[in-house]
C-alpha atoms as a PDB file:
ATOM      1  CA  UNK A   1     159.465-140.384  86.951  1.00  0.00           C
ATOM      2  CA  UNK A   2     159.712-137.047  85.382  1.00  0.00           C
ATOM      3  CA  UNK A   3     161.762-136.015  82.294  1.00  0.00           C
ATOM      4  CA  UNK A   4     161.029-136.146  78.718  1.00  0.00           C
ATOM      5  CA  UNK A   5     157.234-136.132  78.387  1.00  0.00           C
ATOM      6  CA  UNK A   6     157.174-137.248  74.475  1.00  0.00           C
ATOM      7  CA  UNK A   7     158.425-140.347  75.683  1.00  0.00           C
ATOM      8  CA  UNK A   8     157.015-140.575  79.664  1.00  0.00           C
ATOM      9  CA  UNK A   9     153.665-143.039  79.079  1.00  0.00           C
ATOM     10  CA  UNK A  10     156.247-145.370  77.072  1.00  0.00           C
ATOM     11  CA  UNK A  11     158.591-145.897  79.763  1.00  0.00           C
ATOM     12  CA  UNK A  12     156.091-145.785  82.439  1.00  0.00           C
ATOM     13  CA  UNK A  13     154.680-149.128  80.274  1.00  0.00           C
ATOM     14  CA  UNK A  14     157.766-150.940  80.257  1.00  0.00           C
ATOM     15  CA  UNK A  15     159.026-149.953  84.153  1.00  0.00           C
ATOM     16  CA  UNK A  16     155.285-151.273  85.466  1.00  0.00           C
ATOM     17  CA  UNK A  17     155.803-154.177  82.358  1.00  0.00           C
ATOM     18  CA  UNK A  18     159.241-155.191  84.425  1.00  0.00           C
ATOM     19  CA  UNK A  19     157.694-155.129  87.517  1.00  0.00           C
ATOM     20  CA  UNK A  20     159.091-152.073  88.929  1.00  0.00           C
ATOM     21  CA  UNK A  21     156.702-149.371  90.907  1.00  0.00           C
ATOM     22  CA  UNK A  22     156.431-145.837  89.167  1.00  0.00           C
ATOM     23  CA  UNK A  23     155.694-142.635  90.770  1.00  0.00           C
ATOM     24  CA  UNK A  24     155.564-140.091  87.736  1.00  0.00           C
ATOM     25  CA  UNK A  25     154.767-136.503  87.888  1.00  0.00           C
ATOM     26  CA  UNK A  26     151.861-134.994  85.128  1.00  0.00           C
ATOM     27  CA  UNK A  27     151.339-134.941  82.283  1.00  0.00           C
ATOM     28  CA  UNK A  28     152.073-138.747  81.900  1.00  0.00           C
ATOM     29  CA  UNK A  29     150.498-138.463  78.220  1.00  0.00           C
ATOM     30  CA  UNK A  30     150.390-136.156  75.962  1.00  0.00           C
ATOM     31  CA  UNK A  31     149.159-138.012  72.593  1.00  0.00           C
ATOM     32  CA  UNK A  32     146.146-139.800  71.681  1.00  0.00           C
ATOM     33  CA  UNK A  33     148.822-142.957  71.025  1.00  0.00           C
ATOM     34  CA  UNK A  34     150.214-142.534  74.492  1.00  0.00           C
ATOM     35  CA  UNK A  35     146.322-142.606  76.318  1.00  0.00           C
ATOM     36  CA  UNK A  36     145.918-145.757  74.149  1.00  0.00           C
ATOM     37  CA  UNK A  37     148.971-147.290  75.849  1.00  0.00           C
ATOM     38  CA  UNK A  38     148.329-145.720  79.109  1.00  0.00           C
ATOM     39  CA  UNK A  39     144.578-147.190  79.355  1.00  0.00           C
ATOM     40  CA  UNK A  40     146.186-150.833  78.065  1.00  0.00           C
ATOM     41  CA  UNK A  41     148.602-150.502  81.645  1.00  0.00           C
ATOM     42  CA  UNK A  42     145.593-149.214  83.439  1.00  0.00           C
ATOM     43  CA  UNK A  43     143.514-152.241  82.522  1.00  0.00           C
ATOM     44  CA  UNK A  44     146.056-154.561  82.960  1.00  0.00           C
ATOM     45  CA  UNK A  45     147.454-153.743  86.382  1.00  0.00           C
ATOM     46  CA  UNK A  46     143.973-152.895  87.780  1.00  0.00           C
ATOM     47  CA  UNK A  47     142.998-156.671  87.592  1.00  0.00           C
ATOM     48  CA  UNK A  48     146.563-157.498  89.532  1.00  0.00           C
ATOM     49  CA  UNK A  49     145.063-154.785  91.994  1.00  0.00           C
ATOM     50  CA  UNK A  50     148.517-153.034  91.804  1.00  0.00           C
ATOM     51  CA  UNK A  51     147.302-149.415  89.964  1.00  0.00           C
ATOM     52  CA  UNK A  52     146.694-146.612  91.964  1.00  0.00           C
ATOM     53  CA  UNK A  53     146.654-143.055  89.945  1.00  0.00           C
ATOM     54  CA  UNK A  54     146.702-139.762  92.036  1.00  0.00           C
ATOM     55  CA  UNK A  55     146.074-136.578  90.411  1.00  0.00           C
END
């Protein structure tokens, strides 16, 4: 996923959220409210064992 990075962390939340894969290029956050939604996903697909981040 690459594009609009103001937005990026939000829709990589709701593609993974809808059960979708997501390869997105960096910087997948660039605000303090985006890591906060960014660690949520993290936390939340790592216990489905489905998270892998590659940087």
């Amino acid at each position: 996923m690459a594009g609009n990075n103001q937005k990026k962390t939000e829709y990589i939340f709701n593609t993974v959220d809808a059960g979708m894969n997501v390869l997105a290029d960096k910087p997948m956050v660039v605000n303090s409210d985006g890591f906060e939604l960014l660690k949520k996903l993290l936390q939340k697909q790592t216990r489905k064992r489905y998270c892998y981040m590659i940087s």
